[in-house]
Protein backbone atom coordinates (compact mmCIF):
# COMPACT_ATOMS: atom_id res chain seq x y z
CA UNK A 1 96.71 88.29 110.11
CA UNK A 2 94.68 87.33 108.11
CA UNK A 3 90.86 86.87 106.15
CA UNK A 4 91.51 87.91 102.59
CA UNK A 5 89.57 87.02 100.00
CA UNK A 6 90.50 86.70 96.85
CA UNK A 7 87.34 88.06 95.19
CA UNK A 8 87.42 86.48 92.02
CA UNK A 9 89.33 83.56 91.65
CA UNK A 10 90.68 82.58 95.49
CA UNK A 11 91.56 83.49 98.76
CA UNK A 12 95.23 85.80 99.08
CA UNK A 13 97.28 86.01 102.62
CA UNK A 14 97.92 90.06 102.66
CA UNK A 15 96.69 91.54 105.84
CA UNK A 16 93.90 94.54 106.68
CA UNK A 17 92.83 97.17 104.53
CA UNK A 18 91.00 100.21 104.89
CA UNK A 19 90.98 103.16 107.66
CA UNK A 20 87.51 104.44 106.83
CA UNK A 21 85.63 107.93 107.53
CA UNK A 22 83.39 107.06 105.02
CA UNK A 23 79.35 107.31 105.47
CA UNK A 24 77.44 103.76 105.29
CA UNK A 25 76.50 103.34 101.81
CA UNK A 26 73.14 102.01 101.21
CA UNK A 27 72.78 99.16 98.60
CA UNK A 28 70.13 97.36 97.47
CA UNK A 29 70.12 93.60 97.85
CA UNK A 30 68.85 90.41 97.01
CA UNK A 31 69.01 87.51 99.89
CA UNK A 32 71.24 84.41 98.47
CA UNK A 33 69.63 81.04 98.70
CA UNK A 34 73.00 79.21 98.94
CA UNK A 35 74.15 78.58 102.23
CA UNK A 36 77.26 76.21 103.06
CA UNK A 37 77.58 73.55 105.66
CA UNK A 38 80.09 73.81 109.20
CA UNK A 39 82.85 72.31 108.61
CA UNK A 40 83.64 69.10 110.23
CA UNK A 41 87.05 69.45 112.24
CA UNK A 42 89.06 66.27 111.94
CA UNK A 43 92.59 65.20 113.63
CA UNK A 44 95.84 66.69 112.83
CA UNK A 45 98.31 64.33 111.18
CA UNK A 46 102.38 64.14 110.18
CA UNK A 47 102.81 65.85 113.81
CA UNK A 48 106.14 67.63 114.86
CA UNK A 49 107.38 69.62 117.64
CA UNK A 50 106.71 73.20 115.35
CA UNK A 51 104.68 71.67 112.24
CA UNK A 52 101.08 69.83 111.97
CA UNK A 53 98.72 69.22 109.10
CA UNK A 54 95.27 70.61 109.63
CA UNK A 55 92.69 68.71 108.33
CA UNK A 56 88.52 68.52 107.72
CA UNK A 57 85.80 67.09 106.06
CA UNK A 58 85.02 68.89 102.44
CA UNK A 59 82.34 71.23 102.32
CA UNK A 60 79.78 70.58 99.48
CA UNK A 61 79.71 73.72 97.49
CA UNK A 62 82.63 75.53 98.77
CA UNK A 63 85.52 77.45 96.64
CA UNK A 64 87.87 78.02 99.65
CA UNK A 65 88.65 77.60 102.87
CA UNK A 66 90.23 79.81 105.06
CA UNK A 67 92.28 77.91 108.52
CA UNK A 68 93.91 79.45 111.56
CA UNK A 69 95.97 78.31 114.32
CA UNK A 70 95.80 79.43 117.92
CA UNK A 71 97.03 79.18 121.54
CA UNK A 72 94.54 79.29 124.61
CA UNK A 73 94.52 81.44 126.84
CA UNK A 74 92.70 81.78 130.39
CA UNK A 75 92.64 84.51 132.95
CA UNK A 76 94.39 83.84 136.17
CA UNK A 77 92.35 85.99 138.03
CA UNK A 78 89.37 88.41 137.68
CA UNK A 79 90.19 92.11 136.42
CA UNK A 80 91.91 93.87 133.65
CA UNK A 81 93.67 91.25 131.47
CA UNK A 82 96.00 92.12 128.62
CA UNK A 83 95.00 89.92 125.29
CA UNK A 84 97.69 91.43 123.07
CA UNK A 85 100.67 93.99 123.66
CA UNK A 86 102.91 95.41 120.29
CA UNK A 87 105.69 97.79 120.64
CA UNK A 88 106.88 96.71 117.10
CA UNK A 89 110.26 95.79 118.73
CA UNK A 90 111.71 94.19 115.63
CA UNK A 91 112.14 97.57 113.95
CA UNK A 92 116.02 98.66 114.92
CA UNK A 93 117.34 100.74 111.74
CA UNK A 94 115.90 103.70 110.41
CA UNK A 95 115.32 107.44 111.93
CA UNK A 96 113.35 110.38 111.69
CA UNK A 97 115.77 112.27 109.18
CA UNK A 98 116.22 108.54 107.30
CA UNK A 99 113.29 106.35 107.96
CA UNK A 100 113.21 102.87 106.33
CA UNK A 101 110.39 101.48 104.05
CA UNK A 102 108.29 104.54 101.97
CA UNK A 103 108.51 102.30 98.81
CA UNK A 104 105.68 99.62 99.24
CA UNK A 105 101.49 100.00 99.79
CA UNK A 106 101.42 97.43 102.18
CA UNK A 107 103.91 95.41 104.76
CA UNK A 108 103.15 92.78 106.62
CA UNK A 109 104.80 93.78 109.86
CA UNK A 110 104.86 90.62 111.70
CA UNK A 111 106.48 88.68 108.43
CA UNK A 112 108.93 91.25 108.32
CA UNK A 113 109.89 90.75 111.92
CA UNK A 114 108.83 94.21 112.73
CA UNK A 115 106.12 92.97 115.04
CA UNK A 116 106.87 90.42 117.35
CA UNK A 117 103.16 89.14 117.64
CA UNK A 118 101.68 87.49 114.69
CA UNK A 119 99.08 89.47 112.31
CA UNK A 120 99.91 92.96 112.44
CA UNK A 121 100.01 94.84 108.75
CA UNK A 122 100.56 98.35 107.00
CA UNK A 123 99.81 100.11 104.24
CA UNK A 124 99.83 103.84 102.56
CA UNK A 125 103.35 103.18 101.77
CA UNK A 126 104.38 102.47 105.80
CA UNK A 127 108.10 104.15 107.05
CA UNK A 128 109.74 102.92 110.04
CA UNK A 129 112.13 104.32 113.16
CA UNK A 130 112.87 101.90 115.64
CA UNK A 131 110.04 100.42 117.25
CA UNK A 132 107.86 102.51 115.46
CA UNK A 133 105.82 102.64 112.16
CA UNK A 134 103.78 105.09 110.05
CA UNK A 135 100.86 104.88 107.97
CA UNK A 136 97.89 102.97 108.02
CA UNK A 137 98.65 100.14 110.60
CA UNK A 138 96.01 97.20 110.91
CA UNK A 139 95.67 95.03 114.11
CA UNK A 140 96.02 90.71 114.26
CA UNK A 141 92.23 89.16 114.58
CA UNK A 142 91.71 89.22 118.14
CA UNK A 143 89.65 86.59 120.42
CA UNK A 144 87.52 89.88 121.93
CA UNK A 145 83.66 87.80 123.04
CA UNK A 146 83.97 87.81 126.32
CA UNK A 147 82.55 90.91 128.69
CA UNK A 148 79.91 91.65 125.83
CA UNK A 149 82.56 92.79 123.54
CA UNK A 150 83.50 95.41 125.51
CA UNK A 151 87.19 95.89 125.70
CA UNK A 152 89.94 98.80 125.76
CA UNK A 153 92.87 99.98 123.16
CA UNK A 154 96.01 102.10 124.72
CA UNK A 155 97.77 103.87 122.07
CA UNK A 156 101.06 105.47 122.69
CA UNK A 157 101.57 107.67 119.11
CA UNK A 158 104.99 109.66 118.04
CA UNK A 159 103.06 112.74 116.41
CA UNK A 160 102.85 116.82 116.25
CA UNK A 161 100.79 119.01 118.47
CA UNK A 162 96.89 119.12 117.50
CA UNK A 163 97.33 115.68 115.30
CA UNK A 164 93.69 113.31 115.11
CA UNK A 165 93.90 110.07 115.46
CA UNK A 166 91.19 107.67 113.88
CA UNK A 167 90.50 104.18 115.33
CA UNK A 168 88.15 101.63 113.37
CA UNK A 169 86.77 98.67 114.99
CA UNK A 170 85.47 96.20 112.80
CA UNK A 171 83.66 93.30 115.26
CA UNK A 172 80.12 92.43 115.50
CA UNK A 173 77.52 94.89 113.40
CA UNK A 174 78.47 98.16 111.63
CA UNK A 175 82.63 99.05 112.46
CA UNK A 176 82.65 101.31 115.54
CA UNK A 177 85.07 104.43 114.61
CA UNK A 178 86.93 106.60 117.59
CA UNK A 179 88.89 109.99 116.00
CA UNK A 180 91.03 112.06 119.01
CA UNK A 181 93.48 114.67 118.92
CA UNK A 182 96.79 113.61 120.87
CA UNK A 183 97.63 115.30 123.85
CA UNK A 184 100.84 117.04 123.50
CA UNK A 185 101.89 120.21 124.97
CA UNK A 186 104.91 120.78 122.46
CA UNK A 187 105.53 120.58 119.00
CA UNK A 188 105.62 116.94 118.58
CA UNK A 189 106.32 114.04 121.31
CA UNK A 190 104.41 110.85 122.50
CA UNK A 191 100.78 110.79 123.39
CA UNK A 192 99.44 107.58 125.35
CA UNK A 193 95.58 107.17 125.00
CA UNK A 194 92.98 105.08 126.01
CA UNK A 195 89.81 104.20 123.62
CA UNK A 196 86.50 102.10 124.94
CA UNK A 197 84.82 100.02 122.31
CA UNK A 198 82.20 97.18 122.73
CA UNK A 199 81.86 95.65 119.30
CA UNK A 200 83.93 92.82 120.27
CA UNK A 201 83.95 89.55 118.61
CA UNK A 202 85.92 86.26 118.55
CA UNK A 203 87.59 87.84 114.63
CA UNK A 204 87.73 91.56 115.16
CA UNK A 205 90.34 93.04 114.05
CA UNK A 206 91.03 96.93 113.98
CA UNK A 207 93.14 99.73 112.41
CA UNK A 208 94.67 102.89 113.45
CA UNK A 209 95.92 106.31 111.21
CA UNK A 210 97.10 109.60 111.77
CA UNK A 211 94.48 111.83 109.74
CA UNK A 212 96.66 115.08 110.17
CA UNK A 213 99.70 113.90 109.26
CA UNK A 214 101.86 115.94 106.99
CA UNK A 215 104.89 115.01 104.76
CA UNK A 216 107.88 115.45 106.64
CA UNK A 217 106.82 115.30 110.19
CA UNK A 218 106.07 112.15 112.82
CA UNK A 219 103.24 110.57 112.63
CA UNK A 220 104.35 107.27 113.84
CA UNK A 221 102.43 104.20 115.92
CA UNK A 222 104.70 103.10 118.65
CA UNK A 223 102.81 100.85 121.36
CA UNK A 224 99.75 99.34 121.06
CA UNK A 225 98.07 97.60 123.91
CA UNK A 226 94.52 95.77 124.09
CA UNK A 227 92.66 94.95 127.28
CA UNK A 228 89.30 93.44 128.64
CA UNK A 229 88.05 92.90 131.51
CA UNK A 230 88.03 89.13 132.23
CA UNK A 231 86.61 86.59 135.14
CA UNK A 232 89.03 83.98 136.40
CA UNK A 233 88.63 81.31 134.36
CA UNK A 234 87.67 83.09 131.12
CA UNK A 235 89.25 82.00 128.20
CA UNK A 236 90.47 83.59 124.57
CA UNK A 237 92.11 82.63 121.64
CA UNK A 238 95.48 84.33 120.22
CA UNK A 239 96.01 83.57 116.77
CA UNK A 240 99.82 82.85 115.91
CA UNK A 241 99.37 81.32 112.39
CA UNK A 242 96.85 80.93 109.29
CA UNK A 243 96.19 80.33 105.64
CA UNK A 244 93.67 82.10 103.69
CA UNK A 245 94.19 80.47 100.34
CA UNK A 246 93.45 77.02 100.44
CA UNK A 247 91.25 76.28 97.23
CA UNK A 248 88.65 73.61 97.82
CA UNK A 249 90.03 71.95 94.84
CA UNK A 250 93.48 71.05 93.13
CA UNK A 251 94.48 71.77 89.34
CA UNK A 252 93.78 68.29 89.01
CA UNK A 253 89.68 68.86 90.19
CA UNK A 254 90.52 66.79 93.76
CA UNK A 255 89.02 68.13 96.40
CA UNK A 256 91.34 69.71 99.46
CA UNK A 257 90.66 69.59 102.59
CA UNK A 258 93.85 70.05 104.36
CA UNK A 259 96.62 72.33 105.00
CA UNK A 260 100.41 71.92 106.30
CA UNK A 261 101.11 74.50 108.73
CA UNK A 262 105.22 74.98 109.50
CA UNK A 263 106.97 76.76 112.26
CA UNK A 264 103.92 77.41 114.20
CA UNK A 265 105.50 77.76 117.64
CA UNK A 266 107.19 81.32 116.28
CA UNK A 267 104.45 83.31 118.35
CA UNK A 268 103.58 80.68 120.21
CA UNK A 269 105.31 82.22 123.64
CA UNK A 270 106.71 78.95 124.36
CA UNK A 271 103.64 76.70 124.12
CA UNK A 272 102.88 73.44 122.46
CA UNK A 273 99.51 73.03 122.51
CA UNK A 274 97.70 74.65 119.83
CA UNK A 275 94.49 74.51 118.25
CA UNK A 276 92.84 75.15 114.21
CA UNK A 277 89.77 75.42 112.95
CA UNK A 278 88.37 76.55 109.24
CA UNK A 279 85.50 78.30 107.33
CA UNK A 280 84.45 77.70 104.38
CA UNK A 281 83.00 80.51 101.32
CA UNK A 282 81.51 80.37 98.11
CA UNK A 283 80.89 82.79 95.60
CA UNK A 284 76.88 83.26 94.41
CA UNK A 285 77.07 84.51 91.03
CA UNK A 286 73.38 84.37 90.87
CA UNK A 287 72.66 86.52 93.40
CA UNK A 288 74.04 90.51 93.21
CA UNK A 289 75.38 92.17 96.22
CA UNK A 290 74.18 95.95 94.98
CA UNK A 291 77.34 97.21 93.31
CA UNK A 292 78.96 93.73 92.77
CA UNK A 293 77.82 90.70 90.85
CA UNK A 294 78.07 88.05 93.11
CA UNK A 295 77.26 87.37 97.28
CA UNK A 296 80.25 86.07 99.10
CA UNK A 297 78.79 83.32 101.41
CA UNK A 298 80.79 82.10 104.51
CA UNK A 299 80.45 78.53 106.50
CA UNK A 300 80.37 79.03 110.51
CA UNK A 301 83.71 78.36 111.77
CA UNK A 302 84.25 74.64 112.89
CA UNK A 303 84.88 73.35 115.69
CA UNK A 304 88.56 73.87 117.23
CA UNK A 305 90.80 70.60 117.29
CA UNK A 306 93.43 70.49 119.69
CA UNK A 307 97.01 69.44 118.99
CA UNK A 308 99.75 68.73 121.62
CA UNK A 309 103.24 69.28 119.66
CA UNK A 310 105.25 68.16 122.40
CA UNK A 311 103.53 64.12 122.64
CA UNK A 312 102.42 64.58 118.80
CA UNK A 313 98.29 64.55 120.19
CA UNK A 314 95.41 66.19 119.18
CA UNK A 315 91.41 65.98 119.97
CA UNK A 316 88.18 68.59 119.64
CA UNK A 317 88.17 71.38 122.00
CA UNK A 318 84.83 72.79 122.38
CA UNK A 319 82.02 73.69 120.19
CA UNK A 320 83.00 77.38 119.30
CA UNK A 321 80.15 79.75 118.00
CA UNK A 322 78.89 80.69 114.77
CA UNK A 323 80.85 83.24 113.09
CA UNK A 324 79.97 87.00 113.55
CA UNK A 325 79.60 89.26 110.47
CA UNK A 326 79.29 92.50 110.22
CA UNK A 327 75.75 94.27 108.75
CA UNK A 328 77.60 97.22 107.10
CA UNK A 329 76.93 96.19 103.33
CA UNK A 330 79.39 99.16 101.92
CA UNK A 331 82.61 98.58 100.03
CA UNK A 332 85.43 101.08 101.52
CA UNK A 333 88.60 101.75 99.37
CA UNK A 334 91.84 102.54 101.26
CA UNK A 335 91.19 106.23 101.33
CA UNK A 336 87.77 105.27 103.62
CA UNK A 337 85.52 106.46 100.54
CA UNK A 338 82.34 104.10 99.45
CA UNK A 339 82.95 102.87 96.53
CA UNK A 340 80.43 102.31 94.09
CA UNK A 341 82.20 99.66 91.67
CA UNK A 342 84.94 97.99 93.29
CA UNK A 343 87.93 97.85 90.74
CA UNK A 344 91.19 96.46 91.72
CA UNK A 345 92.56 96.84 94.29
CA UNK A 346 92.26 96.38 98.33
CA UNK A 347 88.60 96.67 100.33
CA UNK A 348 86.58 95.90 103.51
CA UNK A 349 83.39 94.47 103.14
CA UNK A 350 80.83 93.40 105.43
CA UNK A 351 83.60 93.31 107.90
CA UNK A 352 85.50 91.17 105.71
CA UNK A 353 89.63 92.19 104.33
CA UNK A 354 89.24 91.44 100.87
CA UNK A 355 90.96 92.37 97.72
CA UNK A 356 90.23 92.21 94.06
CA UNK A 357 92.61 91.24 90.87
């Protein structure tokens, strides 16, 4: 899933990035004076039962706009509620003596039909067994405000005996990072274990990798399972579609400000009411971010405009908040090493996925 910019000319749709072990890098920088207008969340049109067009007004001063699509959820009762469960079901070929994949940096999981909820990623050149994966496997953005961000990740990993885990949270403020060592009593099996985090936001997204792992043993990821404890009534977003590269103009210098979205009920569980809303960025050339030249600045989200598939309907939701950012002003490469001068090449920064051609 997934926020991607496209550093210097747009926005691209790859998923997640970095694990990172790396230090906070401190960087010297100068405060931007642009700033760019919330979005104004207008009705969907051309209205099927799987397909909508989003649509809003044009931000002044904006290079790109970034829209997502999501289904509402609301707990049933008060306690534990599960906001998003992955055994990467979808993966049936493969095997520990012939695993699939080993050939490409990054795979989007949930394209792929590997994962059978929308979002999740890989990279490190990902292999696969059935219903498991290897490498550096990245989380969907996940709806994770309410209890004050606290909320709960179950891992179950495939791995060896005395094999760390690391866990990177990136939510509100500076990514929270858990690192474990599985609990297995042999020489490899499965390990189920629980993590507490409480930077949760309503865009965090996080990412999990076997630090230990050595060529020619498991290290896979094979259930993944996110909870937070909820009050009846409490209600989160899952995100089952988006687009990250909409340019705020055409070839032709006409401004955009819409996007077709097809197929949206395929992680939709059924439902056919969904809502969208968009961000908007800009790039401020003016203004260096300490190693880079410009200061990426981002719109709060919009509001979220409801659309009813089934009756072809749609209306505003609710006013949603301002979008949360994180203060960690360091550039990670995929290795989880600062990195001075960003080349090329795939990075987090300030909480952000974003990747450079």
């Amino acid at each position: 899933m997934n926020r991607i910019l496209l550093v210097i000319t747009l926005f691209a749709s790859a998923s997640c990035l970095l694990p990172a072990s790396a230090q906070k890098q401190k960087v010297s920088k100068t405060e931007s004076h642009i700033t760019l207008a919330k979005p104004q969340i207008k009705p969907a049109t051309d209205i099927t039962p799987t397909s909508f067009t989003a649509n809003w007004e044009a931000v002044p001063g904006a290079e790109a706009y970034c829209v997502y699509v999501y289904t509402k959820k609301t707990a049933p009762q008060d306690g534990v509620t599960v906001i998003t469960n992955e055994d990467f079901g979808g993966i049936t070929s493969g095997s520990l003596l012939s695993p699939l994949g080993g050939d490409e940096n990054y795979v989007d999981l949930s394209k792929c039909g590997y994962a059978l909820s929308y979002g999740w990623s890989a990279y490190a050149f990902p292999t696969f067994i059935p219903s498991m994966v290897d490498g550096l496997v990245y989380s969907p953005y996940l709806d994770l405000q309410n209890d004050n961000g606290k909320y709960t990740i179950a891992i179950t990993t495939y791995a060896n005996k005395g094999d760390s885990i690391k866990v990177e949270s990136h939510g509100t403020g500076e990514k929270q990072v858990r690192k474990y060592m599985v609990n297995i009593d042999n020489m490899n099996g499965f390990s189920t274990d629980t993590l507490q985090f409480c930077n949760g936001s309503r865009d965090l997204f996080f990412s999990i990798i076997n630090v230990t792992a050595k060529p020619g043993t498991p290290d896979y990821v094979d259930e993944v399972e996110v909870t937070q404890k909820l009050k009846k009534g409490d209600v989160f977003y899952n995100m089952i579609a988006g687009n990250e590269a909409v340019e705020a103009e055409n070839d032709f210098g006409q401004s955009v400000a819409s996007c077709r979205f097809h197929n949206v009920t395929k992680y939709a569980e059924g439902e056919t009411e969904v809502y969208y809303d968009v961000y908007a960025v800009v790039h401020d050339w003016t203004t260096p971010n300490g190693s880079m030249p410009y200061t990426a600045i981002y719109s709060p989200y919009s509001d979220k405009m409801w659309v009813d598939l089934k009756n072809c309907q749609t209306s505003i939701d609710h006013i949603a908040p301002n979008k949360t950012t994180s203060t960690d002003e360091a550039w990670y490469d995929l290795t989880g090493r600062c990195v001075e001068q960003p080349g090329k090449g795939f990075y987090i920064h300030k909480g952000k996925k974003m990747i450079i051609q």
